[in-house]
Protein backbone atom coordinates (compact mmCIF):
# COMPACT_ATOMS: atom_id res chain seq x y z
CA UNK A 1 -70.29 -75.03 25.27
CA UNK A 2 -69.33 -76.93 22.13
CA UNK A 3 -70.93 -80.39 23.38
CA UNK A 4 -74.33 -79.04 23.45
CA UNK A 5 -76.91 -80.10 21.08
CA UNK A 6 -78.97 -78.74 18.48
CA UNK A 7 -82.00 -79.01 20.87
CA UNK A 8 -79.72 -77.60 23.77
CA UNK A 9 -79.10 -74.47 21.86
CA UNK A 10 -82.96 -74.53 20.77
CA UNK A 11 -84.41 -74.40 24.24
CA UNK A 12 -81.69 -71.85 25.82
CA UNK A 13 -82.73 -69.32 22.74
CA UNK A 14 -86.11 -69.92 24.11
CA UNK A 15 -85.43 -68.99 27.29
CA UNK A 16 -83.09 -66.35 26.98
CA UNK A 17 -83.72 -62.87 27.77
CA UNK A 18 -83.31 -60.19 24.51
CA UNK A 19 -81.82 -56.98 25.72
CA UNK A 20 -83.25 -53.97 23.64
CA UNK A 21 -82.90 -50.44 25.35
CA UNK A 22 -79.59 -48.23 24.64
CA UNK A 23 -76.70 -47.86 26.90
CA UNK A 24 -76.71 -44.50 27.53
CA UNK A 25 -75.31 -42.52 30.76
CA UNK A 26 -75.01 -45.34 32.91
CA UNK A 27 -78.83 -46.67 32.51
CA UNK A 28 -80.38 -49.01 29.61
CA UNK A 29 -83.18 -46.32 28.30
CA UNK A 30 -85.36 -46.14 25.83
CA UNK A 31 -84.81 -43.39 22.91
CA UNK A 32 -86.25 -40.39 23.74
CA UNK A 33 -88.76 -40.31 20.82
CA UNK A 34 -89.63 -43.75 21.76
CA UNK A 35 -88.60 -45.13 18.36
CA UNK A 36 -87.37 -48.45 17.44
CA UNK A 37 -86.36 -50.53 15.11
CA UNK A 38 -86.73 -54.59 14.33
CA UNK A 39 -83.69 -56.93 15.92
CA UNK A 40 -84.73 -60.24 13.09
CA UNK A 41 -83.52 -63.53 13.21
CA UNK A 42 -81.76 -64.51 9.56
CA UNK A 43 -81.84 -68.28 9.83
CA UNK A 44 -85.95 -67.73 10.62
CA UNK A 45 -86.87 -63.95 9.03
CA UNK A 46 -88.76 -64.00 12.21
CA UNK A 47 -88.45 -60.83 14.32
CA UNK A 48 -86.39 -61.01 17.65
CA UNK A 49 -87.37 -58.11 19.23
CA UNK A 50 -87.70 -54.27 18.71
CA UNK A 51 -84.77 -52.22 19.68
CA UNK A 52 -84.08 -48.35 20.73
CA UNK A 53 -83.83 -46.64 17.81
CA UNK A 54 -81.76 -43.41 19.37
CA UNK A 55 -81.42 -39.99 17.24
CA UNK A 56 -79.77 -37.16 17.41
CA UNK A 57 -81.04 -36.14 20.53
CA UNK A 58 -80.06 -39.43 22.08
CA UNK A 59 -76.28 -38.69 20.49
CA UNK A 60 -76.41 -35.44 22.27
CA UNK A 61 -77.24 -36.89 25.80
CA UNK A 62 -74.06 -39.72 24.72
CA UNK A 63 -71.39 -37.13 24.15
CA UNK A 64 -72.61 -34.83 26.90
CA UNK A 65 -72.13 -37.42 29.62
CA UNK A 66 -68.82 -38.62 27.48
CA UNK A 67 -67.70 -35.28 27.91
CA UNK A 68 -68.36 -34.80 31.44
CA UNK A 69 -66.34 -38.29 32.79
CA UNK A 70 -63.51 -37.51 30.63
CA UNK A 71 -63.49 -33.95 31.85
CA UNK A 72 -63.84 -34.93 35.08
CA UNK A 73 -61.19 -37.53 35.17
CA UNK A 74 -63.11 -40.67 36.14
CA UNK A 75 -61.56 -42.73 34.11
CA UNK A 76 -59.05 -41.03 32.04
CA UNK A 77 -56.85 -40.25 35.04
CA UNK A 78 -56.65 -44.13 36.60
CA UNK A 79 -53.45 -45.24 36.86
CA UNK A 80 -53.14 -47.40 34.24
CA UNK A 81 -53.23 -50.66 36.12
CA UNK A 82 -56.00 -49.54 37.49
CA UNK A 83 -57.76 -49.32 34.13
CA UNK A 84 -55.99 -52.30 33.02
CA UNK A 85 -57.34 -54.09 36.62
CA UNK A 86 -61.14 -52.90 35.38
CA UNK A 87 -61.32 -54.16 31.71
CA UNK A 88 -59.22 -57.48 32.81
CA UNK A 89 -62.66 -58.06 34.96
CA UNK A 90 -64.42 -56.99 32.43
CA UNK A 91 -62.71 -59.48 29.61
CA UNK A 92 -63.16 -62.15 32.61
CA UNK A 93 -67.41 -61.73 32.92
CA UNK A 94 -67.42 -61.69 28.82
CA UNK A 95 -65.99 -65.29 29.39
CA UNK A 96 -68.31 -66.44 32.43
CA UNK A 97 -71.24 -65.01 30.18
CA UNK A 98 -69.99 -66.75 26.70
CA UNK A 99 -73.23 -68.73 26.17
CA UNK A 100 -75.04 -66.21 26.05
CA UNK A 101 -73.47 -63.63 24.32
CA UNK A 102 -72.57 -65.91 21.28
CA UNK A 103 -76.38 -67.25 21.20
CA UNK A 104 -77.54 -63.34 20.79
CA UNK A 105 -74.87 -62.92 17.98
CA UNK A 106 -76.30 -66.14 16.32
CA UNK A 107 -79.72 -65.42 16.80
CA UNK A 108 -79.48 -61.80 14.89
CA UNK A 109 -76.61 -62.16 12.56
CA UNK A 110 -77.00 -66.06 11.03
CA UNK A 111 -73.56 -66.67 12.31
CA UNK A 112 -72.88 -70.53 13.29
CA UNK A 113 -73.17 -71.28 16.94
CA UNK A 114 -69.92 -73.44 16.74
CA UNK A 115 -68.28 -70.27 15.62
CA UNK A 116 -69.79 -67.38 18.05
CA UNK A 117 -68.63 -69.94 20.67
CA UNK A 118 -65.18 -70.73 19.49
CA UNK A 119 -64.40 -67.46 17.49
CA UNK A 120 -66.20 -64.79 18.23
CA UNK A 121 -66.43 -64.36 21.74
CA UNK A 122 -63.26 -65.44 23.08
CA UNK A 123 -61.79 -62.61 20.15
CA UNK A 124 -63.69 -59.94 22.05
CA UNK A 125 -62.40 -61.06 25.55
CA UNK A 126 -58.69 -61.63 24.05
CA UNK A 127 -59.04 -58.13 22.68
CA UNK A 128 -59.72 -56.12 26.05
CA UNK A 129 -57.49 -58.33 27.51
CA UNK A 130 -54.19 -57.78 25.08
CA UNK A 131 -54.82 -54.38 24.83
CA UNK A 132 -55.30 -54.29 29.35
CA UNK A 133 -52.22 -55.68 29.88
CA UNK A 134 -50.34 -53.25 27.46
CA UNK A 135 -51.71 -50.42 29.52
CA UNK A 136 -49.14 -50.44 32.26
CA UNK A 137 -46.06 -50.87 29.25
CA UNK A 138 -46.52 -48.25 27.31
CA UNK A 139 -44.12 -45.76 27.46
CA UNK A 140 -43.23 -42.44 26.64
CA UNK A 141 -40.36 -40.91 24.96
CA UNK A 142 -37.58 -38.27 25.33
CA UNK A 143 -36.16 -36.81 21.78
CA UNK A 144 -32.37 -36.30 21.71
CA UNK A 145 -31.88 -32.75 22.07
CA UNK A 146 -28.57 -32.52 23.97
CA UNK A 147 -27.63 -31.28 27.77
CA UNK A 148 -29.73 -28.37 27.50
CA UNK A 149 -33.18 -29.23 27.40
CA UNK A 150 -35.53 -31.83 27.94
CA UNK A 151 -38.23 -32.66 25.25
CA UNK A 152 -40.89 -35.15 26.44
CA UNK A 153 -42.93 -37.15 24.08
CA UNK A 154 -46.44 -38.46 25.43
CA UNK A 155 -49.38 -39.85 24.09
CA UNK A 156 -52.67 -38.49 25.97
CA UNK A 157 -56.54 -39.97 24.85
CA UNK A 158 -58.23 -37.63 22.52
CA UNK A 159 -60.97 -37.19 24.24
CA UNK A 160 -64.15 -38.36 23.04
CA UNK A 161 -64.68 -41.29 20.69
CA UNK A 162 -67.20 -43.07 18.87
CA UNK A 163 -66.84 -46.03 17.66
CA UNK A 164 -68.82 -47.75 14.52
CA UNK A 165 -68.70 -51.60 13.87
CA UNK A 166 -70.30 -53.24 11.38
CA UNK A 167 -72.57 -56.79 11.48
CA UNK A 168 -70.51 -59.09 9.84
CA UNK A 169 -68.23 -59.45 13.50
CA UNK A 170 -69.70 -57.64 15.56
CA UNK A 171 -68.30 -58.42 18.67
CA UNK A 172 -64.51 -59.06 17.39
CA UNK A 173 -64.22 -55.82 15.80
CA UNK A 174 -66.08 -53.87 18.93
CA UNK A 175 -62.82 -55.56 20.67
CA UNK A 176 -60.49 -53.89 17.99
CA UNK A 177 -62.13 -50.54 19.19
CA UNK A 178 -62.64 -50.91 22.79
CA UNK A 179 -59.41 -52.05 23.97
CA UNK A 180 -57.70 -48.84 22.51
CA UNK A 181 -60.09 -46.19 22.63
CA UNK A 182 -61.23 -47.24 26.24
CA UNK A 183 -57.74 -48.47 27.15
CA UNK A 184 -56.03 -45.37 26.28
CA UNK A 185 -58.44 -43.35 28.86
CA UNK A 186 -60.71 -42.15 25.93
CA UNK A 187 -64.70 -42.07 27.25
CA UNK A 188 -66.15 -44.25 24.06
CA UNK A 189 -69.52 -44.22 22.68
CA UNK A 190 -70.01 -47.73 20.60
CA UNK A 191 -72.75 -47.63 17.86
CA UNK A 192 -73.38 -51.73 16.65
CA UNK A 193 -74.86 -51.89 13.36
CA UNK A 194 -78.57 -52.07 13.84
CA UNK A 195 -78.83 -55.91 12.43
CA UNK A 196 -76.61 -56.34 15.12
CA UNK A 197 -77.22 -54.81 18.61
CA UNK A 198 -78.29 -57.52 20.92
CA UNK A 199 -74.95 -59.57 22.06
CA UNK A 200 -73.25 -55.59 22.38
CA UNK A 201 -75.87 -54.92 24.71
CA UNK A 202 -75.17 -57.90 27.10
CA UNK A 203 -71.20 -57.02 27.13
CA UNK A 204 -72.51 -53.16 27.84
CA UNK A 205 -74.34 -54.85 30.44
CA UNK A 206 -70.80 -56.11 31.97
CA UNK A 207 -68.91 -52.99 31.71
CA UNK A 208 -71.39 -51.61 33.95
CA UNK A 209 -70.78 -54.68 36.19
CA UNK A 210 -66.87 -54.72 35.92
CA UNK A 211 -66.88 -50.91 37.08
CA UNK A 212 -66.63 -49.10 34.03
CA UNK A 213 -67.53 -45.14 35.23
CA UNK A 214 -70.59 -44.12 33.78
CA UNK A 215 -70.28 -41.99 30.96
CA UNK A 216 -66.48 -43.79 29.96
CA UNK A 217 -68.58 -46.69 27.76
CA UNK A 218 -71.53 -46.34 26.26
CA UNK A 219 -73.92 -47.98 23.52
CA UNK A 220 -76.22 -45.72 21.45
CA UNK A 221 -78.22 -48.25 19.06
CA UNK A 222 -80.28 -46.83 15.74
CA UNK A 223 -80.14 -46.84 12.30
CA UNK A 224 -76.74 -46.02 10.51
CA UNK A 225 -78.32 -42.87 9.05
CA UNK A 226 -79.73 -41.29 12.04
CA UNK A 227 -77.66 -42.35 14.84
CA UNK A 228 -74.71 -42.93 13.05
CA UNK A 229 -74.82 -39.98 11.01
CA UNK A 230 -75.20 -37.77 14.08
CA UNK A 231 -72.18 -39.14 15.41
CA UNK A 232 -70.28 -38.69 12.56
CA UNK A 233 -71.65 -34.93 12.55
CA UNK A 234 -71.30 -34.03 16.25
CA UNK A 235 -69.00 -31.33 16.86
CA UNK A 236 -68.11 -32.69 20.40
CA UNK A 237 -66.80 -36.44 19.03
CA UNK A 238 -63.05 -35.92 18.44
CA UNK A 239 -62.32 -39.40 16.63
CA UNK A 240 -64.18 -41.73 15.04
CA UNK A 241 -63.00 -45.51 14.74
CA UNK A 242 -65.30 -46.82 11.84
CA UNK A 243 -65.68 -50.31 10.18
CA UNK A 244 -67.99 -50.90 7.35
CA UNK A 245 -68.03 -50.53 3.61
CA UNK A 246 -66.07 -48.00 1.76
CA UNK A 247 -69.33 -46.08 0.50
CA UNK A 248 -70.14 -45.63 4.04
CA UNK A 249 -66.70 -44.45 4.98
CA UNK A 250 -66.47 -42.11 2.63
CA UNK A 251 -69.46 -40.52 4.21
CA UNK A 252 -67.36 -40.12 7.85
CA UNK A 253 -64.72 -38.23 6.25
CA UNK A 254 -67.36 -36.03 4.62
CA UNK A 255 -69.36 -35.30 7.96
CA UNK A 256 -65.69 -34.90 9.84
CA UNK A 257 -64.65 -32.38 7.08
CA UNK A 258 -68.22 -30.87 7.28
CA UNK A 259 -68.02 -30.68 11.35
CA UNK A 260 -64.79 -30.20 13.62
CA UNK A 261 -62.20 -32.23 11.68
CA UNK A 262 -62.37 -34.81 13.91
CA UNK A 263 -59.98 -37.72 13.63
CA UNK A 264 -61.92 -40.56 11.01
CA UNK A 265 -60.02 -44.26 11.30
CA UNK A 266 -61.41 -46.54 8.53
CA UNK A 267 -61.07 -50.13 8.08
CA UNK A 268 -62.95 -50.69 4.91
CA UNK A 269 -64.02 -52.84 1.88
CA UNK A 270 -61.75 -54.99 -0.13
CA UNK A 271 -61.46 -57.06 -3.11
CA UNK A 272 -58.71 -59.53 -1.75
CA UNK A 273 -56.54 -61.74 -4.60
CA UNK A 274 -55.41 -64.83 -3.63
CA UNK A 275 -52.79 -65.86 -6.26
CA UNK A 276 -51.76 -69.40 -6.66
CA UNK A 277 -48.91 -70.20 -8.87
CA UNK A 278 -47.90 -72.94 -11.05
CA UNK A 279 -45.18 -74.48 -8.61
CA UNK A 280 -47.10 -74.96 -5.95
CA UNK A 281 -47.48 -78.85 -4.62
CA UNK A 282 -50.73 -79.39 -2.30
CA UNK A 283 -53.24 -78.74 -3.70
CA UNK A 284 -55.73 -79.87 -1.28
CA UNK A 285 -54.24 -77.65 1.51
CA UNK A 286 -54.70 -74.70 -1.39
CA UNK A 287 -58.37 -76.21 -1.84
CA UNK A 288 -59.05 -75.32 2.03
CA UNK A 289 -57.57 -72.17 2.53
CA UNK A 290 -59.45 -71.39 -0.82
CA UNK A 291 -62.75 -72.18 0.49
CA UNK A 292 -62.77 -70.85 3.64
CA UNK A 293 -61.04 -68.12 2.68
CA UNK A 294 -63.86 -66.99 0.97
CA UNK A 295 -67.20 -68.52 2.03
CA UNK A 296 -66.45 -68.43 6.10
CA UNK A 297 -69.02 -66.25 7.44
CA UNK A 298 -70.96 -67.00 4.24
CA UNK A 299 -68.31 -64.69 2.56
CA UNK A 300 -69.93 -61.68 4.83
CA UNK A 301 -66.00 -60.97 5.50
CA UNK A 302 -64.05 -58.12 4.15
CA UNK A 303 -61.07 -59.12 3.42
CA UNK A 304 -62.38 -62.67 2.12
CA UNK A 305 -60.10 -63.71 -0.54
CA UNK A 306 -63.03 -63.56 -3.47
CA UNK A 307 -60.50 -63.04 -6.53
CA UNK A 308 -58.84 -66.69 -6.78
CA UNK A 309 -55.56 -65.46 -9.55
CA UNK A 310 -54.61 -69.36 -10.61
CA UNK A 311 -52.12 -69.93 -12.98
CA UNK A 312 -54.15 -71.80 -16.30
CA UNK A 313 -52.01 -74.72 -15.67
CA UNK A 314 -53.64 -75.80 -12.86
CA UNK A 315 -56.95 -74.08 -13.02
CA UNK A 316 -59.44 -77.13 -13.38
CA UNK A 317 -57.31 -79.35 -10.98
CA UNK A 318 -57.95 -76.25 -8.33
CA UNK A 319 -61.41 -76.05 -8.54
CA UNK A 320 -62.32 -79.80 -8.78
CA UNK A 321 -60.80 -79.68 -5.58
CA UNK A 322 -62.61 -76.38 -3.98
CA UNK A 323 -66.12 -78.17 -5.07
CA UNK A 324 -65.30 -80.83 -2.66
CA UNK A 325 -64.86 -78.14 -0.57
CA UNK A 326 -68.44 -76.59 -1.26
CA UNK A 327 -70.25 -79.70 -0.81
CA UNK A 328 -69.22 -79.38 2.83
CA UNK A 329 -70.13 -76.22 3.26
CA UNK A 330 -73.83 -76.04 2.61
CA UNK A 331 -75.73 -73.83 4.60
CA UNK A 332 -77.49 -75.30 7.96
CA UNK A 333 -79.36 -74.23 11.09
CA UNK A 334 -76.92 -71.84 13.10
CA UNK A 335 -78.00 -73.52 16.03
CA UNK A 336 -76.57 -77.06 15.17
CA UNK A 337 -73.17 -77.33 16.36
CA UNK A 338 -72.11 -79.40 13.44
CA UNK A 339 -72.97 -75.64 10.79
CA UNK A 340 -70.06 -74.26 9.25
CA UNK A 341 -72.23 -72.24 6.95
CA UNK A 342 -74.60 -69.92 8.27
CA UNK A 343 -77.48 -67.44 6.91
CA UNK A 344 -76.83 -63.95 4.71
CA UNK A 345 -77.40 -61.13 6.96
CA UNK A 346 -80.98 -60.38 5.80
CA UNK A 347 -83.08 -60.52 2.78
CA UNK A 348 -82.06 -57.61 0.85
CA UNK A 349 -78.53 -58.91 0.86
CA UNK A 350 -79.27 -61.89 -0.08
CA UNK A 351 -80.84 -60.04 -3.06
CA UNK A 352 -78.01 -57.81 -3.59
CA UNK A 353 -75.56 -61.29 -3.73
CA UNK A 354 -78.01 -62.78 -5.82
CA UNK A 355 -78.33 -59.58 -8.20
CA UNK A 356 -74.18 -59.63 -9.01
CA UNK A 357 -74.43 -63.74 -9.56
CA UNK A 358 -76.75 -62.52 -12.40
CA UNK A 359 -74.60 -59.44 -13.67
CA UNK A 360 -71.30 -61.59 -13.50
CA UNK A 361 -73.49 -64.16 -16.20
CA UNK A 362 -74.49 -61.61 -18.08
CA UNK A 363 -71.10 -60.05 -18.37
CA UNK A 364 -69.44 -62.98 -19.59
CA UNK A 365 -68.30 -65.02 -16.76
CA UNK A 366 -69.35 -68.64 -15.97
CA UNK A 367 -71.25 -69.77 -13.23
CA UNK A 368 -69.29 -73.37 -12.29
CA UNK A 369 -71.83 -73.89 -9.48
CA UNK A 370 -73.63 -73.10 -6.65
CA UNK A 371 -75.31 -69.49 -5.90
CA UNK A 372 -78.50 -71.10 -5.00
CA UNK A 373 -81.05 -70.34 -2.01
CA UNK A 374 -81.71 -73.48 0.14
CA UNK A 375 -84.18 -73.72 3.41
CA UNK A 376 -86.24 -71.16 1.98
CA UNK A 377 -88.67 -73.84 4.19
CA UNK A 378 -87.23 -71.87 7.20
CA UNK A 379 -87.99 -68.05 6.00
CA UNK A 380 -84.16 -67.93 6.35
CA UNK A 381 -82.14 -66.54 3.78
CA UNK A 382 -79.32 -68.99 2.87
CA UNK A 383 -77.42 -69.00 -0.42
CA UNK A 384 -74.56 -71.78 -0.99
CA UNK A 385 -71.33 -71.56 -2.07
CA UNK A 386 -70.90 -70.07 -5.91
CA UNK A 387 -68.02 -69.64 -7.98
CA UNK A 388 -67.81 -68.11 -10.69
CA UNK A 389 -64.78 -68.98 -13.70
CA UNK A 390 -63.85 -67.17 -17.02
CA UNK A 391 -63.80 -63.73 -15.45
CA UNK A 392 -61.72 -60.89 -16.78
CA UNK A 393 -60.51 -58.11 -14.19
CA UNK A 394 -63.02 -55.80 -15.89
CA UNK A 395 -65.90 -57.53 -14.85
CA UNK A 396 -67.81 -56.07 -12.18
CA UNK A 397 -68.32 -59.40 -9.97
CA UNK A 398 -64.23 -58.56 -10.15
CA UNK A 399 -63.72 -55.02 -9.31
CA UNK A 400 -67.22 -54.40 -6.55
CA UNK A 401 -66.83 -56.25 -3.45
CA UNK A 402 -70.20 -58.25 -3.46
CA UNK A 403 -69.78 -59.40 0.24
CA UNK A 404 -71.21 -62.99 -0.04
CA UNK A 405 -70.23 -66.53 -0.73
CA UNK A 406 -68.97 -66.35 -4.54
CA UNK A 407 -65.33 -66.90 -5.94
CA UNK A 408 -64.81 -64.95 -8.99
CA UNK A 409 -61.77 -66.83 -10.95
CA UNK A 410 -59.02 -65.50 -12.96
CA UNK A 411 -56.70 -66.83 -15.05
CA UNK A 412 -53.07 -65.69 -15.30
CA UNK A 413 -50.01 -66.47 -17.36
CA UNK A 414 -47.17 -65.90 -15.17
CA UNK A 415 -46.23 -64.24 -11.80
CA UNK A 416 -46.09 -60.72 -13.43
CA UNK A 417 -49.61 -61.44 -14.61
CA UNK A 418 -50.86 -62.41 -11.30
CA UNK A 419 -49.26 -59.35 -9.79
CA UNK A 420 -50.72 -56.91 -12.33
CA UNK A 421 -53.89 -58.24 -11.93
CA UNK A 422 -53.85 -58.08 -8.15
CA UNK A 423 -53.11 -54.42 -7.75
CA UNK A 424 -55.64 -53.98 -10.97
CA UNK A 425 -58.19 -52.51 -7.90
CA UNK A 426 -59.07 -50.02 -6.24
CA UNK A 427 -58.92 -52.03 -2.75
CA UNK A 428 -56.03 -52.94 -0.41
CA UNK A 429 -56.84 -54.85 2.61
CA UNK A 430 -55.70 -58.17 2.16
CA UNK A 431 -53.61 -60.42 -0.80
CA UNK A 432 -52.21 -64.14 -0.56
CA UNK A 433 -49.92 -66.00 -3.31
CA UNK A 434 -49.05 -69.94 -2.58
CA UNK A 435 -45.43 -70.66 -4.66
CA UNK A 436 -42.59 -73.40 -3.63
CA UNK A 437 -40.17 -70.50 -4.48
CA UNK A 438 -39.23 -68.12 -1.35
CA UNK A 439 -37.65 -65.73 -3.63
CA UNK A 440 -41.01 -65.38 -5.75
CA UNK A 441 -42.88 -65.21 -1.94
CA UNK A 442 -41.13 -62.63 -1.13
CA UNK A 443 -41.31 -60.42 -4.14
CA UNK A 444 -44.90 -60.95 -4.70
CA UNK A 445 -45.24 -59.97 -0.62
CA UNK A 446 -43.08 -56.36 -1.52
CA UNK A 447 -45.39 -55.73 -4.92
CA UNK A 448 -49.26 -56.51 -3.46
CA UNK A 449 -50.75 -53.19 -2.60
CA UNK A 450 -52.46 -54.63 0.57
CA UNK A 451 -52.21 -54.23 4.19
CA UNK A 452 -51.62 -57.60 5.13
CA UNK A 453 -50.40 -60.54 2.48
CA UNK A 454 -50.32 -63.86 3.24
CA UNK A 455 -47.85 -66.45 1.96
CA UNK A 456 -48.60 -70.14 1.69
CA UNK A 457 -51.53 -69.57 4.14
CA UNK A 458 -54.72 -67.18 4.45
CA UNK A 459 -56.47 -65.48 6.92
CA UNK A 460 -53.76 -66.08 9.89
CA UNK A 461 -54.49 -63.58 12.41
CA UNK A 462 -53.31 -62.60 16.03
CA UNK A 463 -54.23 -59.41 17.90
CA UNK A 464 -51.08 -58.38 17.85
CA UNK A 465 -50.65 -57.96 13.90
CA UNK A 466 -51.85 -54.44 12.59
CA UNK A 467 -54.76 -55.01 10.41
CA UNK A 468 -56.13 -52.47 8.04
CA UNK A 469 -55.61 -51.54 4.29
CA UNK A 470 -54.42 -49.16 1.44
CA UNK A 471 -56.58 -47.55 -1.17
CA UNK A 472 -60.12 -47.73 -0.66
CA UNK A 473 -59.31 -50.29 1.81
CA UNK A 474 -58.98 -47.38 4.49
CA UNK A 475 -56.86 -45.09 6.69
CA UNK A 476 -54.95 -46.50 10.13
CA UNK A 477 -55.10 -49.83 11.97
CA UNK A 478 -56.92 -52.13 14.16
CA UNK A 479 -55.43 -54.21 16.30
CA UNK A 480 -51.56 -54.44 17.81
CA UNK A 481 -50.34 -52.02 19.24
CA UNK A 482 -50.57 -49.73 16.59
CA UNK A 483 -54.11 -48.99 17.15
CA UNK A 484 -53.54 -46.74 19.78
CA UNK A 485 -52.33 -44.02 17.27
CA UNK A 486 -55.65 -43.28 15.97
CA UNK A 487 -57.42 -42.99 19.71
CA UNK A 488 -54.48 -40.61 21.33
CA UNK A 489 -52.60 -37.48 20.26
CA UNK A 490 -49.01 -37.04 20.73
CA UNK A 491 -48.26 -34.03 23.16
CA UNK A 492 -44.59 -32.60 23.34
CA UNK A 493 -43.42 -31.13 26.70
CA UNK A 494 -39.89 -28.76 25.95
CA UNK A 495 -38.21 -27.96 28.89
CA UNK A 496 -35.07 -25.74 28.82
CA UNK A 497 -32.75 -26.29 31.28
């Protein structure tokens, strides 16, 4: 895939084939009311396609035939190698169908081809597939209650689930929800963010073909606040598995605490510090793992690290070095293989970006460079890399996760600074700190207030690390093992002898 051409990639979008109908009850179908909704292109502003916009009538015809398969035992009562058997085959047509599926999640979201390719898809795949071949190893337990009784420990699904992803990685995080929910014998109902629907519908497309019962998987595409919402609200979804901002979560617990008190997982915003101390060596590793830790995915990532904490020391050394960094990371086509830098989402987010650029000026701070829209030629919405230096933890541009390419810098004094200024937020989801000193690594690793922190690195990942946050940051975790907890409840069977 990765030795095609600019002009390869060009003429296979033309060709390909835009899936826009819901998944719903074993069929692709329109919503009922006919509505839909505009699937656009970012790197063009051109429209892809129009999409089923499904309501709250649509949700009710999704849970209904949820309910019925995992009533009726379809799916939740396969052995579990045969489940594990059915989403291996599934994993292995995501594969087979890779071109494609990462050309309709570059074509809506602006995300670089060499990326979708390399990234992207192959996370989705690994995802069903780690969380397959745990199916037949899981095991229950026995609690020890002495010769007289027997108490069982098992984990059963929950019953219903919908899952909520967001548009930033679409596909990756759908595997973070899949894998467990469906693994676990749940029937799932995914909802993509509606600026991202199309490559969802293609891998709903190979469930079908893999043999995944109707009713057990299902895709219900609309807007967040009618589709969504009437997930959120339906009194027959038992969990929710939700990714998105932490405005947005908030709203799921509200419609869970306003409905049946249904089980609400949340991986949410974050506001991630990436301290660098005065000991520290390379500097032009730290200079990488700076900028891409922050403007990969044109900084559309939630736990980017957008709060560089540098000792004063080395502060101007740092960034001389990141700008070299920048001017290799302008934004390009999404179709050339040689784009590291992609488009913003859409227009109003580019806006939004734009908008706290502005306020972070205003407020004091200093824009070193960058924040500017480029191609505007295209009717694309590209911004390049910004940072901005003299900020204070009060700012705003330091406290509101702006979601787009801009470093906000600090300055500290000493470790204790950089630590109190961390945890000075109201997020949790991610934290680095670079020092030569493994005693100072590991205390600054015990005091950051963040679900995962990174030493002398960023952004490492592996399926099987929990990922998730404290605070705002969210409740539970994706990925590893761990993420079955929030897609089964834990049934205890006492039997006296």
């Amino acid at each position: 895939m990765n030795e095609r051409s600019l002009t390869d990639w060009q003429r296979h979008a033309a060709e390909l084939s835009l899936p826009r109908q819901a998944y719903l009850d074993g069929t692709f179908c329109d919503a009922t009311s006919g509505a839909t909704f505009p699937a656009e292109n970012p790197a063009t502003g051109q429209v892809l396609t129009e999409v089923a916009a499904c309501q709250a009538e649509d949700v009710d015809r999704a849970v209904a035939s949820a309910r019925t398969t995992f009533e009726a035992g379809s799916w939740r009562d396969l052995p579990p190698a045969e489940r594990k058997a059915k989403m291996l085959d599934w994993a292995a047509r995501i594969e087979a169908q890779a071109p494609d599926i990462a050309l309709l999640e570059t074509l809506e979201t602006g995300k670089p081809i060499a990326q979708t390719t390399t990234v992207d898809v192959p996370g989705l795949a690994d995802g069903l597939r780690f969380y397959a071949e745990s199916l037949d190893k899981l095991y229950g337990e026995t609690a020890p209650n002495g010769p007289t009784s027997v108490c069982m420990v098992d984990r059963e699904p929950v019953g219903v689930v919908a899952a909520v992803v967001p548009w930033n990685y679409p596909l990756i995080i759908a595997g973070w929800k899949i894998g467990p929910a469906l693994g676990a014998g749940n029937s799932l109902i995914l909802k993509p963010a509606e600026q991202s629907t199309l490559a969802t519908l293609k891998v709903a497309e190979l469930a079908r073909d893999a043999g995944i019962p109707t009713g057990a998987f299902q895709v219900v595409t609309g807007l967040g606040h009618e589709a969504g919402e009437a997930l959120g609200r339906h009194m027959d979804v038992d969990a929710i598995g939700f990714t998105g901002s932490t405005e947005v979560g908030k709203r799921f617990l509200a419609y869970s605490a306003e409905s049946n008190m249904k089980r609400i997982g949340l991986e949410c915003g974050g506001k991630s510090p990436h301290i660098v101390t005065r000991d520290v060596e390379d500097l032009d590793q730290i200079a990488m793992y700076v900028a891409y830790g922050v403007w990969y995915n044109q900084g559309q990532t939630c736990h980017a690290g957008t709060r560089l904490i540098v000792h004063s020391a080395i502060k101007d050394e740092l960034l001389g070095k990141v700008r070299e960094w920048a001017d290799k990371l302008q934004p390009g086509d999404p179709l050339d293989p040689a784009t590291q830098m992609g488009a913003m989402i859409e227009q109003p987010h580019l806006e939004k970006v734009q908008g706290y650029l502005e306020q972070g000026q205003q407020e004091g701070a200093r824009l070193l460079f960058g924040g500017q829209r480029v191609r505007s030629d295209s009717g694309g919405y590209y911004l390049t890399p910004a940072i901005l230096d003299d900020v204070s933890n009060d700012m705003r541009v330091a406290r509101e996760e702006i979601f787009g390419p801009v470093l906000v810098v600090v300055t500290c004094d000493d470790l204790d600074d950089a630590l109190a200024i961390a945890n000075d937020t109201a997020y949790g989801l991610g934290a680095a700190i670079w020092t030569n000193s493994l005693s100072d690594g590991h205390r600054a690793a015990r005091a950051l207030r963040a679900g995962t922190v990174w030493v002398n690195c960023y952004d490492h990942t592996s399926i099987n690390a929990p990922f998730g946050g404290f605070k705002q940051s969210g409740q539970g975790r994706d990925k590893s093992l761990h993420a079955f907890d929030k897609y089964t409840e834990l049934k205890t069977t006492w039997i006296e002898l």
